[in-house]
Structure formats: structure tokens, C-alpha cells
PDB file of N, CA and C in Angstrom:
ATOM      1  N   UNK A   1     -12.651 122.141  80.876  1.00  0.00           N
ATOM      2  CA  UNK A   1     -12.417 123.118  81.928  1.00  0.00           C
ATOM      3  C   UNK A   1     -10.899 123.342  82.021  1.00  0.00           C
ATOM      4  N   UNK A   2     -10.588 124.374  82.083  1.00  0.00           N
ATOM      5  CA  UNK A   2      -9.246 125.398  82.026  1.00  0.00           C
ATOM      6  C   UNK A   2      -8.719 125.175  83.726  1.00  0.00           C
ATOM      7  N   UNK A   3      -7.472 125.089  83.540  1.00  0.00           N
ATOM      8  CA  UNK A   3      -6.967 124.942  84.846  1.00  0.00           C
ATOM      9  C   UNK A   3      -6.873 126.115  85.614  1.00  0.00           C
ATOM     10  N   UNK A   4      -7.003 127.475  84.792  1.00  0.00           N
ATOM     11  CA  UNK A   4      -7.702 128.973  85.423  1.00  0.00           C
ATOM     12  C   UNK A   4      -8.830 128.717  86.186  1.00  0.00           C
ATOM     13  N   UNK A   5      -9.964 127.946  85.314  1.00  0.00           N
ATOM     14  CA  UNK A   5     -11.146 128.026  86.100  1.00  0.00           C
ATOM     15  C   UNK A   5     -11.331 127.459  87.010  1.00  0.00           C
ATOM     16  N   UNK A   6     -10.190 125.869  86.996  1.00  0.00           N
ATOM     17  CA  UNK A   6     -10.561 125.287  88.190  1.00  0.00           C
ATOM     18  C   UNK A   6      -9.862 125.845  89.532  1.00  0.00           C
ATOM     19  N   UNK A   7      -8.681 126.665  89.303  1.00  0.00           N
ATOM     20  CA  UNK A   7      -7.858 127.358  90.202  1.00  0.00           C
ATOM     21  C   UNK A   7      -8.867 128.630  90.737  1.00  0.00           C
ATOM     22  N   UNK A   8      -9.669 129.349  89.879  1.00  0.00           N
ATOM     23  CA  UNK A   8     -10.491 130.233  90.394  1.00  0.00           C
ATOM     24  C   UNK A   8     -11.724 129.970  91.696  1.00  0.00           C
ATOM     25  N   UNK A   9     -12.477 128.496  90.911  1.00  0.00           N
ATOM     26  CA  UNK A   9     -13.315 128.106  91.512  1.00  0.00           C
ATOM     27  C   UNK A   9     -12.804 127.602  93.082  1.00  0.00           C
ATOM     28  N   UNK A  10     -11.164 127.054  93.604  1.00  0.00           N
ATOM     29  CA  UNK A  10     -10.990 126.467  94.630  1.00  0.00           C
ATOM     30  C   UNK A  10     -10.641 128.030  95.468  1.00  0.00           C
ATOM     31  N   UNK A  11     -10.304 129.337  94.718  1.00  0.00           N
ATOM     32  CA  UNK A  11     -10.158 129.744  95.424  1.00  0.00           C
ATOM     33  C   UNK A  11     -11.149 130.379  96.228  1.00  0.00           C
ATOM     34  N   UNK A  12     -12.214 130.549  95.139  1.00  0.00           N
ATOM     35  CA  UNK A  12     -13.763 130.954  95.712  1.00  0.00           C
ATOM     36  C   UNK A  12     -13.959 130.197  96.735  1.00  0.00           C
ATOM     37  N   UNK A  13     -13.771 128.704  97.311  1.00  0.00           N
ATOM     38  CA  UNK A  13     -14.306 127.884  98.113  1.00  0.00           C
ATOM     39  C   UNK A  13     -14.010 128.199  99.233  1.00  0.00           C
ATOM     40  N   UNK A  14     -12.171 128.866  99.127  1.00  0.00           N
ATOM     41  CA  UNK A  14     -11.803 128.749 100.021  1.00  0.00           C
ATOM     42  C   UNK A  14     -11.559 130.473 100.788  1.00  0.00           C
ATOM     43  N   UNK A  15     -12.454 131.336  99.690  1.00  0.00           N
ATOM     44  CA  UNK A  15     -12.602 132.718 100.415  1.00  0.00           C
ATOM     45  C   UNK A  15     -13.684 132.523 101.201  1.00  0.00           C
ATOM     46  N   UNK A  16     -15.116 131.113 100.849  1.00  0.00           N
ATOM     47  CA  UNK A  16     -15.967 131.151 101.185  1.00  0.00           C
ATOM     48  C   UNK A  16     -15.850 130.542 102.691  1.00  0.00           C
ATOM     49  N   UNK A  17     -15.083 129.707 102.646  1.00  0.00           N
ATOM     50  CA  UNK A  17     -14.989 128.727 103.970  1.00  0.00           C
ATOM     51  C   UNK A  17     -13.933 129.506 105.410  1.00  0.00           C
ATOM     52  N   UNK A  18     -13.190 130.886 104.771  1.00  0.00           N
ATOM     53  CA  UNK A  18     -12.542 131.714 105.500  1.00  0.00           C
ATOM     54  C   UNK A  18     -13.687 132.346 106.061  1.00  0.00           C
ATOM     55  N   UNK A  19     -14.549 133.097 105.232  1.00  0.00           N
ATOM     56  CA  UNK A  19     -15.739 134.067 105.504  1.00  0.00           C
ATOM     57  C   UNK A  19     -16.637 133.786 106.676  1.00  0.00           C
ATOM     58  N   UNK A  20     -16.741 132.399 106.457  1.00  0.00           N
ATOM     59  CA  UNK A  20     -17.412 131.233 107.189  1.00  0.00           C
ATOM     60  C   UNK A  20     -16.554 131.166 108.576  1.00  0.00           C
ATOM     61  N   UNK A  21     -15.884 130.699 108.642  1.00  0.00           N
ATOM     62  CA  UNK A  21     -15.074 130.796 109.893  1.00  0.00           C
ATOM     63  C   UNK A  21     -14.887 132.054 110.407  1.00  0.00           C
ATOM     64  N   UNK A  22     -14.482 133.049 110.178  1.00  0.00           N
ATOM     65  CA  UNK A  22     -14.013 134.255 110.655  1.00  0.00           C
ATOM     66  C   UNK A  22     -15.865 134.616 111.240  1.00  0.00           C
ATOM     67  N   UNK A  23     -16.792 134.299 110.202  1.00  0.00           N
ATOM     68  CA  UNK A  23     -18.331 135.172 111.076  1.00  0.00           C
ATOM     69  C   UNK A  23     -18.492 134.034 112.193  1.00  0.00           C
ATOM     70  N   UNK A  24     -17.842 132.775 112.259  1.00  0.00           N
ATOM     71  CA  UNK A  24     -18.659 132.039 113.210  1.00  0.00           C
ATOM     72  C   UNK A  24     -17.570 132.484 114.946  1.00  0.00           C
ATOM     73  N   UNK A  25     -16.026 133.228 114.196  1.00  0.00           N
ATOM     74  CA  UNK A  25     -16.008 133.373 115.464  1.00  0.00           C
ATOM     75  C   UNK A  25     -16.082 134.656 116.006  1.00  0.00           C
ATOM     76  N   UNK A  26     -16.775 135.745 115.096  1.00  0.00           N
ATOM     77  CA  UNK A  26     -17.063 137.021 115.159  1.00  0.00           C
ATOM     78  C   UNK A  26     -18.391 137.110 116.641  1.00  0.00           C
ATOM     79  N   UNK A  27     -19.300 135.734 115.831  1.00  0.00           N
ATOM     80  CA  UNK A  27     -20.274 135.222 116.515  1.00  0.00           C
ATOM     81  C   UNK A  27     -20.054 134.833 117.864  1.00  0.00           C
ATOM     82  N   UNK A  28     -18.874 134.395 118.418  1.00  0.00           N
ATOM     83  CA  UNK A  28     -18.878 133.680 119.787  1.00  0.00           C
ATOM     84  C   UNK A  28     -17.312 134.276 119.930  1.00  0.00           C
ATOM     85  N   UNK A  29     -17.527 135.592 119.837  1.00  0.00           N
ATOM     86  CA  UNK A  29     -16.653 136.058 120.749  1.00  0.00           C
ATOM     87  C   UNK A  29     -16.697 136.288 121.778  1.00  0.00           C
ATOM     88  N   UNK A  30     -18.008 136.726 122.342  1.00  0.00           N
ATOM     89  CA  UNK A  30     -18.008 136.489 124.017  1.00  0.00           C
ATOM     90  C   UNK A  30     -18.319 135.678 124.277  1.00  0.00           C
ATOM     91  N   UNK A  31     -17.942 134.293 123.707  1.00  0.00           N
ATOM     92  CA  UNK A  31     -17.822 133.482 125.062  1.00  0.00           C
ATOM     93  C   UNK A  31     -16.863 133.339 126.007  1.00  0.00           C
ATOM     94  N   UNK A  32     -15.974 133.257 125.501  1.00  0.00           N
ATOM     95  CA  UNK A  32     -14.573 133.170 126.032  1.00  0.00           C
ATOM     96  C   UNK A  32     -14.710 134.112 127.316  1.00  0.00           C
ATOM     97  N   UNK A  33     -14.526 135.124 127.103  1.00  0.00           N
ATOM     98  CA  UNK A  33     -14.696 136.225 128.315  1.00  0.00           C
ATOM     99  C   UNK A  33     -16.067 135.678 129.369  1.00  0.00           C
ATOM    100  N   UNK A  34     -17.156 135.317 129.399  1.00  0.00           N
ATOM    101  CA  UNK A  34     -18.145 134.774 129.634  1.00  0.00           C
ATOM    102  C   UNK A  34     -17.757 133.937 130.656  1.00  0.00           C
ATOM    103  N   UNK A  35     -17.064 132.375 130.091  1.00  0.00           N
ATOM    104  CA  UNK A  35     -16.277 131.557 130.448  1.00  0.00           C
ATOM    105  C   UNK A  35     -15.826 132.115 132.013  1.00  0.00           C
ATOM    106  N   UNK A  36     -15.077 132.630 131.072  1.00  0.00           N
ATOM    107  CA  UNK A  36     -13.628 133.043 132.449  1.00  0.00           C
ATOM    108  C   UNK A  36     -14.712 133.664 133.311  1.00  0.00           C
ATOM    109  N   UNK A  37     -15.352 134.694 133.179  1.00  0.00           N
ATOM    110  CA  UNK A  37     -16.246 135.570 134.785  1.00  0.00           C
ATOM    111  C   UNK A  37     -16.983 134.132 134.927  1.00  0.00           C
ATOM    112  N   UNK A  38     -17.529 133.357 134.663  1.00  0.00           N
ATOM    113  CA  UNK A  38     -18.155 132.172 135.291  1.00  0.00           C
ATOM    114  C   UNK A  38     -17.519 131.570 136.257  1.00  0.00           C
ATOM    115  N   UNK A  39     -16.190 130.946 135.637  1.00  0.00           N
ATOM    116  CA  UNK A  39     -15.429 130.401 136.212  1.00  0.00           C
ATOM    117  C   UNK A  39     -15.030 130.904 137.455  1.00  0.00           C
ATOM    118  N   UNK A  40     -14.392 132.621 137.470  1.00  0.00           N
ATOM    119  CA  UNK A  40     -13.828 132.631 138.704  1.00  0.00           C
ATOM    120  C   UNK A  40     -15.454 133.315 139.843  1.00  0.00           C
ATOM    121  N   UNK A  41     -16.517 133.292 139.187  1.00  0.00           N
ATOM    122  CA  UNK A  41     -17.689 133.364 140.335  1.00  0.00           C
ATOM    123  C   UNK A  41     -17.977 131.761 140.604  1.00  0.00           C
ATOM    124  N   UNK A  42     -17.484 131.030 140.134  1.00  0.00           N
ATOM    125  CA  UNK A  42     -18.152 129.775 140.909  1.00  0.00           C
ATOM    126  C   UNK A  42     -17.099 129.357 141.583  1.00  0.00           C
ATOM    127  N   UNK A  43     -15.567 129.807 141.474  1.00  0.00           N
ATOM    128  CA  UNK A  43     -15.156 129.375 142.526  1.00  0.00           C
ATOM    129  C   UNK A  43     -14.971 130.346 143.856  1.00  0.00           C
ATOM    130  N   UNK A  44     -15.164 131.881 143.594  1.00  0.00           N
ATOM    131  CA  UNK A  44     -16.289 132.604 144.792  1.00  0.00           C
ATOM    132  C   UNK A  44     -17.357 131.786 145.434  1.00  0.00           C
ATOM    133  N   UNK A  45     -18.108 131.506 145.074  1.00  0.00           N
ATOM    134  CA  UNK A  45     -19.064 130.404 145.324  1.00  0.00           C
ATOM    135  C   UNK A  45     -18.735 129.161 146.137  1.00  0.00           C
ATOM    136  N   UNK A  46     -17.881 128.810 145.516  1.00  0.00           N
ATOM    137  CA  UNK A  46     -17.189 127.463 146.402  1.00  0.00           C
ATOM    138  C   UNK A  46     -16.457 128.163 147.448  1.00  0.00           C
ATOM    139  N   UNK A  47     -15.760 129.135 147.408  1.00  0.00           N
ATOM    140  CA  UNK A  47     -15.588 129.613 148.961  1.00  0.00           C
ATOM    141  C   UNK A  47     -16.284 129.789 149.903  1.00  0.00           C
ATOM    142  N   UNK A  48     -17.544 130.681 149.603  1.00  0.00           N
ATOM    143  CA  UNK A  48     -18.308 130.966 150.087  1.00  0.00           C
ATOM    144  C   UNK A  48     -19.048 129.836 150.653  1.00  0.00           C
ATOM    145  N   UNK A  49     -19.278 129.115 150.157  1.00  0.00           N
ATOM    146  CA  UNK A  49     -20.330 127.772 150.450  1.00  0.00           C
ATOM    147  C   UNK A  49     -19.482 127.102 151.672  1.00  0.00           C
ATOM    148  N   UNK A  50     -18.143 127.196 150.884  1.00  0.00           N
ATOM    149  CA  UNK A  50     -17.120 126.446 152.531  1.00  0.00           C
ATOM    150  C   UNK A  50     -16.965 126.848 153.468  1.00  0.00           C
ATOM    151  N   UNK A  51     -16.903 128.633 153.593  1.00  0.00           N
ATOM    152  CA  UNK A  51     -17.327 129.423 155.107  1.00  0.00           C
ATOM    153  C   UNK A  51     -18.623 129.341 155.382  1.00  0.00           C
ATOM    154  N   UNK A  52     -19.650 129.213 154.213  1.00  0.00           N
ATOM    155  CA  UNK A  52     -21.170 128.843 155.436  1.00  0.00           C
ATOM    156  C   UNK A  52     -21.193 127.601 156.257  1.00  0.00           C
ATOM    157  N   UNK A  53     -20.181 126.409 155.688  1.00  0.00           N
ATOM    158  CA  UNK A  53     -20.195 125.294 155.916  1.00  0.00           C
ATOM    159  C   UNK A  53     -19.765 125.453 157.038  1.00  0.00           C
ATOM    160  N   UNK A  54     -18.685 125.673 157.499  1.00  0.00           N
ATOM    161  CA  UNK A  54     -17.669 125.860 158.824  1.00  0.00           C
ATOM    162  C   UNK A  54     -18.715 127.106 159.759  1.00  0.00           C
ATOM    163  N   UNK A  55     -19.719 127.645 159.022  1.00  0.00           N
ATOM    164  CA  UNK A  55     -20.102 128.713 160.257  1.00  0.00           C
ATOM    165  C   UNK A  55     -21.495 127.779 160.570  1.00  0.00           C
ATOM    166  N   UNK A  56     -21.769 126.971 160.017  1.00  0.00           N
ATOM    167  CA  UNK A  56     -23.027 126.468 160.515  1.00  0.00           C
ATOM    168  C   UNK A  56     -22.806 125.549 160.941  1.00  0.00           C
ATOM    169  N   UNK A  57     -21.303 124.813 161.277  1.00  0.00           N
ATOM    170  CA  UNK A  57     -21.098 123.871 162.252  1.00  0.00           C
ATOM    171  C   UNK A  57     -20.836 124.178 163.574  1.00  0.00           C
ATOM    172  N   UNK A  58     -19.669 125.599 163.179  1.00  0.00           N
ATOM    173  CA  UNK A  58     -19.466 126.260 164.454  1.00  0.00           C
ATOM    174  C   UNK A  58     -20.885 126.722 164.997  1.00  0.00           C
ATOM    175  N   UNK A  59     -21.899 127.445 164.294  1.00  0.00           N
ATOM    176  CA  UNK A  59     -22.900 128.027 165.256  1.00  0.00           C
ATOM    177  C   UNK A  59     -23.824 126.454 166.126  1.00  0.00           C
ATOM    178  N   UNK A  60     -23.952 125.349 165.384  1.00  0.00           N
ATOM    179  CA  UNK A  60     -24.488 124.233 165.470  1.00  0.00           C
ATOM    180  C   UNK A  60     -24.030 123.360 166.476  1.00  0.00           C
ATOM    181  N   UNK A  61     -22.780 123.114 166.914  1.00  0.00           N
ATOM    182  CA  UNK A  61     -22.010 122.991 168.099  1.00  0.00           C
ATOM    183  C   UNK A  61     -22.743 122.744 169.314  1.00  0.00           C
ATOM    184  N   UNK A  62     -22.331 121.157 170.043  1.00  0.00           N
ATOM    185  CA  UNK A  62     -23.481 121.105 171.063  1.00  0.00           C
ATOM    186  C   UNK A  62     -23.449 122.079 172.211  1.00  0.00           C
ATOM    187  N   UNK A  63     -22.336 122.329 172.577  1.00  0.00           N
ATOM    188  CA  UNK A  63     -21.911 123.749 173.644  1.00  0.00           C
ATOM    189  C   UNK A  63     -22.584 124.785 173.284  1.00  0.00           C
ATOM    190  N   UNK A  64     -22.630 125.132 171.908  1.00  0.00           N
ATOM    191  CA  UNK A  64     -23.326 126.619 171.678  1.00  0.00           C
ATOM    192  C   UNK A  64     -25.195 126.342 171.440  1.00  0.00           C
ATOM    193  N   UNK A  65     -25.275 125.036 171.407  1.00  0.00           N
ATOM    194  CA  UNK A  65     -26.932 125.286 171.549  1.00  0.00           C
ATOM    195  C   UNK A  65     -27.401 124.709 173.286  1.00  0.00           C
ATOM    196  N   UNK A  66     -26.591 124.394 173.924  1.00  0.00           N
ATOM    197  CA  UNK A  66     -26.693 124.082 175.551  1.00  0.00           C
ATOM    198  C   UNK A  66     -26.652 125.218 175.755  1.00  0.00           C
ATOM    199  N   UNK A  67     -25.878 126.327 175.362  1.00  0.00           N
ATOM    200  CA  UNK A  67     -26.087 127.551 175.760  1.00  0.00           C
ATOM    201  C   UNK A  67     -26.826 128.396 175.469  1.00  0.00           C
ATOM    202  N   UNK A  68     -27.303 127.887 174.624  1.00  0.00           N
ATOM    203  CA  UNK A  68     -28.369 129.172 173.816  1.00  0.00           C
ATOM    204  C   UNK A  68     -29.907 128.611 174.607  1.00  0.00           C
ATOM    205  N   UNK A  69     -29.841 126.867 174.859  1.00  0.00           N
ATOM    206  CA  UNK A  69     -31.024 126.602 175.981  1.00  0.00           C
ATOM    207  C   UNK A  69     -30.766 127.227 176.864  1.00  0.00           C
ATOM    208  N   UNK A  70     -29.492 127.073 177.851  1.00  0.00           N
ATOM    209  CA  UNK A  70     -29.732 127.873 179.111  1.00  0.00           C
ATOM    210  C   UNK A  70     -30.222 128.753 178.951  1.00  0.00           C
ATOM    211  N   UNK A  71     -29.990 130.115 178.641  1.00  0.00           N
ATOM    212  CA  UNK A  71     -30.192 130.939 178.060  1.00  0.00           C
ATOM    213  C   UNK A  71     -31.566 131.406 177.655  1.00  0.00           C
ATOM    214  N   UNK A  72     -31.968 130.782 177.319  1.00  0.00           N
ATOM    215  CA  UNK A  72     -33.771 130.850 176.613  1.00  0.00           C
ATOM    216  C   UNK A  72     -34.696 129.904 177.885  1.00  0.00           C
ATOM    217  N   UNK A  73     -33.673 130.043 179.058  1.00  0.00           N
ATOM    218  CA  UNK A  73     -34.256 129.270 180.705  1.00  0.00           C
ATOM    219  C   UNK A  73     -35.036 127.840 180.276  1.00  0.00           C
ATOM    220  N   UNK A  74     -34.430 126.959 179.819  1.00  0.00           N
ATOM    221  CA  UNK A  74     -34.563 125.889 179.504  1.00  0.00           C
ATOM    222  C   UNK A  74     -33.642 125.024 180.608  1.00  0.00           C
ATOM    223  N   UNK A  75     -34.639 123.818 180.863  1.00  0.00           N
ATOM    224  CA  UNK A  75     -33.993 122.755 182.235  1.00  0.00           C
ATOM    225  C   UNK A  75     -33.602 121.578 181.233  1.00  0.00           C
ATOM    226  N   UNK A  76     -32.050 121.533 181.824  1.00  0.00           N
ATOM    227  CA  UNK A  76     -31.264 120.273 181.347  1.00  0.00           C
ATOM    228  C   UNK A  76     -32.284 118.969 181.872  1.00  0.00           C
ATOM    229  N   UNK A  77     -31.908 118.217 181.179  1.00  0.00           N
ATOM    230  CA  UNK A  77     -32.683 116.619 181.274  1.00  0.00           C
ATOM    231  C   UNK A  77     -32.574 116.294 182.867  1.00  0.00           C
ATOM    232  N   UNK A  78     -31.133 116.475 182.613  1.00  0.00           N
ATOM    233  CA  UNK A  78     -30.894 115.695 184.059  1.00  0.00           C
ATOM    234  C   UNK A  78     -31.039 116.849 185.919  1.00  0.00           C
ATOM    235  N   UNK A  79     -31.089 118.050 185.759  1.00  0.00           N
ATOM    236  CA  UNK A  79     -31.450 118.798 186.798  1.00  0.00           C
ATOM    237  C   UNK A  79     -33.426 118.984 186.435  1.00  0.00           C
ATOM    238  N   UNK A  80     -33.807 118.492 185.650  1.00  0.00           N
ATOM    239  CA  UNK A  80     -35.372 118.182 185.531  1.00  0.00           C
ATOM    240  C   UNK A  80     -35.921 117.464 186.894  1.00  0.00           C
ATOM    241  N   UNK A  81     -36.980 117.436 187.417  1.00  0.00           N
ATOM    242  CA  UNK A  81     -37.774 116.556 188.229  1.00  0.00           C
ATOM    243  C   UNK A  81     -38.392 115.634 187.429  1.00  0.00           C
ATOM    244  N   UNK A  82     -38.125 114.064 187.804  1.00  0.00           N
ATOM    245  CA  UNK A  82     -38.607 112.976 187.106  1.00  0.00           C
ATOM    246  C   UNK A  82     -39.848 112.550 188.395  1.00  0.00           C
ATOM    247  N   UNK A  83     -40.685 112.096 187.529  1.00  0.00           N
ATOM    248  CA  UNK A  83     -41.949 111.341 188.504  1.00  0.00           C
ATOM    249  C   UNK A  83     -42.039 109.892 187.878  1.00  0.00           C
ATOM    250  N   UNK A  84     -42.509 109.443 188.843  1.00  0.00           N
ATOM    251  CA  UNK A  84     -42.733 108.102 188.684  1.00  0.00           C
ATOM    252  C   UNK A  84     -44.218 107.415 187.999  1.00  0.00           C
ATOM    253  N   UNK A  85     -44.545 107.334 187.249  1.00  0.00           N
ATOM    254  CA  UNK A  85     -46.206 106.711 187.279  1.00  0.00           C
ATOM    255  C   UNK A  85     -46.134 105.131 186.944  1.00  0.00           C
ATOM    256  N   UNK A  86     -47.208 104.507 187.444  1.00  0.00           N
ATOM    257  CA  UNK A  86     -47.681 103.197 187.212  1.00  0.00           C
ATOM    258  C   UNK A  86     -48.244 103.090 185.925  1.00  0.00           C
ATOM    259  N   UNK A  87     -48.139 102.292 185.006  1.00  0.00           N
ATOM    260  CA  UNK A  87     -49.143 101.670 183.893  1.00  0.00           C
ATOM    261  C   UNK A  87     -49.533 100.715 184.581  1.00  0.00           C
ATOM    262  N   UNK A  88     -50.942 100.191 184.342  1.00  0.00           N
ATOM    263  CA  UNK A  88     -51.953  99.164 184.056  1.00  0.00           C
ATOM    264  C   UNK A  88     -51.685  98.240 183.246  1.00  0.00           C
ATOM    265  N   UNK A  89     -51.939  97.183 183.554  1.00  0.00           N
ATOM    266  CA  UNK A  89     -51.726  96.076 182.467  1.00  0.00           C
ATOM    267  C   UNK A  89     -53.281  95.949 180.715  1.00  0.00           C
ATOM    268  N   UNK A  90     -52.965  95.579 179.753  1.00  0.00           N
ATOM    269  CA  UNK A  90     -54.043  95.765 179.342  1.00  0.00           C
ATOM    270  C   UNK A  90     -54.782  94.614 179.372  1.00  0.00           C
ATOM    271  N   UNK A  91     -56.228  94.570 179.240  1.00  0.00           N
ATOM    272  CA  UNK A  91     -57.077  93.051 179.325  1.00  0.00           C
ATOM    273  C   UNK A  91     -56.562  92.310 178.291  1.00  0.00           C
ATOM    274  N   UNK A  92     -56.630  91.002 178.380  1.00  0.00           N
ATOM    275  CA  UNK A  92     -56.121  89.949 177.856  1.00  0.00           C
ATOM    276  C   UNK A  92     -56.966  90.118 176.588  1.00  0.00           C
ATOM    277  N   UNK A  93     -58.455  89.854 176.393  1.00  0.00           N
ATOM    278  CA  UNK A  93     -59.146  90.095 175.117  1.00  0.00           C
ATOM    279  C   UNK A  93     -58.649  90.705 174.225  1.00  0.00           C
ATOM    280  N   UNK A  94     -58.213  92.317 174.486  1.00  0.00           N
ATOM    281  CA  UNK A  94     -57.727  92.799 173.255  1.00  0.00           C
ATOM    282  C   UNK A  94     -56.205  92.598 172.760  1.00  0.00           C
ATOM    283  N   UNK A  95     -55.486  91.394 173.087  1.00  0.00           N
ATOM    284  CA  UNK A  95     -54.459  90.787 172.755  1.00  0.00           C
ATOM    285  C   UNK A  95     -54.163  89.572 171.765  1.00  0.00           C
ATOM    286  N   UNK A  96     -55.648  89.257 171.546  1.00  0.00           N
ATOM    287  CA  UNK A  96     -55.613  87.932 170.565  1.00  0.00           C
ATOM    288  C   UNK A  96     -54.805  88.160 169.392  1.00  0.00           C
ATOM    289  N   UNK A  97     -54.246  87.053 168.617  1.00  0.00           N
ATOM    290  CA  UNK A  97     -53.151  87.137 167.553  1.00  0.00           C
ATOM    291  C   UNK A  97     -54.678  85.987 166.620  1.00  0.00           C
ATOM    292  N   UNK A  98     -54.646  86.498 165.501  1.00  0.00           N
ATOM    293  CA  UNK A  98     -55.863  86.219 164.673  1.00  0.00           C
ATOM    294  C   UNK A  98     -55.029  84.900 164.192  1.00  0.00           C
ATOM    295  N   UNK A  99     -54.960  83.417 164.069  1.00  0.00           N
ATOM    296  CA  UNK A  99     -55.393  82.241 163.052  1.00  0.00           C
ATOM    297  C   UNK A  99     -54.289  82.498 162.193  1.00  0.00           C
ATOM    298  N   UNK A 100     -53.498  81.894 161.695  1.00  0.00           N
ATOM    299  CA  UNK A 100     -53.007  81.491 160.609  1.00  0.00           C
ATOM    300  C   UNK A 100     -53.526  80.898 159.356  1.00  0.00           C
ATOM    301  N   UNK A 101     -54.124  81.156 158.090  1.00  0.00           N
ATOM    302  CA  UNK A 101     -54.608  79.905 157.459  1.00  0.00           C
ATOM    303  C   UNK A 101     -53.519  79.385 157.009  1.00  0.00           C
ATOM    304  N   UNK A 102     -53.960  77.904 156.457  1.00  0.00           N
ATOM    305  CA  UNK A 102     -52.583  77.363 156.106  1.00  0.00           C
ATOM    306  C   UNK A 102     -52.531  77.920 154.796  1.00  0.00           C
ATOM    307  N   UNK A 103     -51.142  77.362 154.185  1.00  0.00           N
ATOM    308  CA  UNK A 103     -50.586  77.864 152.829  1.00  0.00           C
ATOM    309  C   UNK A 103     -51.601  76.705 151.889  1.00  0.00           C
ATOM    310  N   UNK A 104     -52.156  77.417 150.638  1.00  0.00           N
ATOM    311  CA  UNK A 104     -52.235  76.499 150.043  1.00  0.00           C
ATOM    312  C   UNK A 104     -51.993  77.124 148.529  1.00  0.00           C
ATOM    313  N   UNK A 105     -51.296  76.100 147.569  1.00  0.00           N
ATOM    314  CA  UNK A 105     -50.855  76.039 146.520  1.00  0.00           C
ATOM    315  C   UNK A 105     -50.990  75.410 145.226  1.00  0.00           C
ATOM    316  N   UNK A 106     -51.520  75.710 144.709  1.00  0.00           N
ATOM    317  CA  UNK A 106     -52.979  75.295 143.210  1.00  0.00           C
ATOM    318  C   UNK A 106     -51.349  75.202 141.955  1.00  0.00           C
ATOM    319  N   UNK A 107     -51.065  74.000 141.742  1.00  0.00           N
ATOM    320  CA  UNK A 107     -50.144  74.202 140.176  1.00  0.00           C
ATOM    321  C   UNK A 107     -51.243  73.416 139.137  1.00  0.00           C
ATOM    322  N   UNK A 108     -50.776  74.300 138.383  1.00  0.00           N
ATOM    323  CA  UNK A 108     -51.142  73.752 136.882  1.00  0.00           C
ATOM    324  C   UNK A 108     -50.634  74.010 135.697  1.00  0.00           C
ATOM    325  N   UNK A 109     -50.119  72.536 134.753  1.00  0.00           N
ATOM    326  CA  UNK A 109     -49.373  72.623 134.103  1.00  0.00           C
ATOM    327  C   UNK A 109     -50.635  72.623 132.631  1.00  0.00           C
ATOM    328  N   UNK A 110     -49.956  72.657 132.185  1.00  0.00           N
ATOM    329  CA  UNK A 110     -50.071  73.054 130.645  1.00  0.00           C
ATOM    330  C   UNK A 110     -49.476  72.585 129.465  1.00  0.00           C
TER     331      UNK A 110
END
């Protein structure tokens, strides 16, 4: 083999391995662009998520749902009327605590 041919053959390899590269990034050219609109919608997203966060604490707020009871004529706990009732004691019968058996423990060796 001629040092032509072997100079021919590396250059073939290496038109082939250009060809090769250049279609693979012909192929994924949009990603890049892709990328980037991802990127800056998810950090839209993360804004967004942080003003729902702050508006659903503010709307959540114990002042703003005391008010939204008043409001919907709901009685605070404590301007409520409390009554008093008696419980009954219950019969002793249905209080029994059932027996313990004792522990027991079987070894066997081998």
C-alpha cells in the first residue's frame, strides 16, 4: 500500500466523520433555542408560583377568615351560648379488662 492510498483513505474517514458531525448537529439544532424558551418559562413559573404563594397566605390569614365568618353571620366561640349537660356514669359490667394469659415460650434446639 502506497502512501497516496493510505493518505486518501484517512482523508475519506475524516470527510466521513465531518459529514457525521455536521448532520448530527443539523439534527439538534433546535434544541438549544428550545432550552432557552424552557428555561425562561419555568422561571415565569417560579414567579408565579411565589405570588400564588404570598396570595394564599394573605387571603388565608386568621383576620381575613374571622371576617369572612362574620360576614357569612357566623357566632364566634366565645359570644356563643354554652349549656351545661350531665353525663351518667356507665355500668360497671361493661368495663371489665379481659385476663392476661401468661407468656409462654417453647425453645428448641437443634
Amino acid at each position: 500500500m502506497t502512501w497516496q492510498t493510505r493518505a486518501s483513505r484517512y482523508v475519506m474517514v475524516y470527510v466521513v466523520l465531518v459529514c457525521a458531525l455536521v448532520g448530527l448537529r443539523y439534527g439538534t439544532r433546535d434544541i438549544y433555542p428550545t432550552l432557552r424558551d424552557l428555561r425562561a418559562e419555568r422561571s415565569e413559573l417560579t414567579l408565579k408560583r411565589r405570588e400564588l404563594d404570598l396570595e394564599v397566605q394573605r387571603l388565608s390569614s386568621a383576620a381575613r377568615v374571622r371576617a369572612w365568618a362574620l360576614e357569612n353571620e357566623m357566632i364566634p366561640f366565645t359570644r356563643s351560648q354554652k349549656e351545661v349537660a350531665t353525663f351518667s356514669a356507665l355500668p360497671s359490667e361493661s368495663l371489665t379488662v379481659p385476663q392476661a394469659e401468661p407468656l409462654e415460650v417453647k425453645v428448641k434446639w437443634r
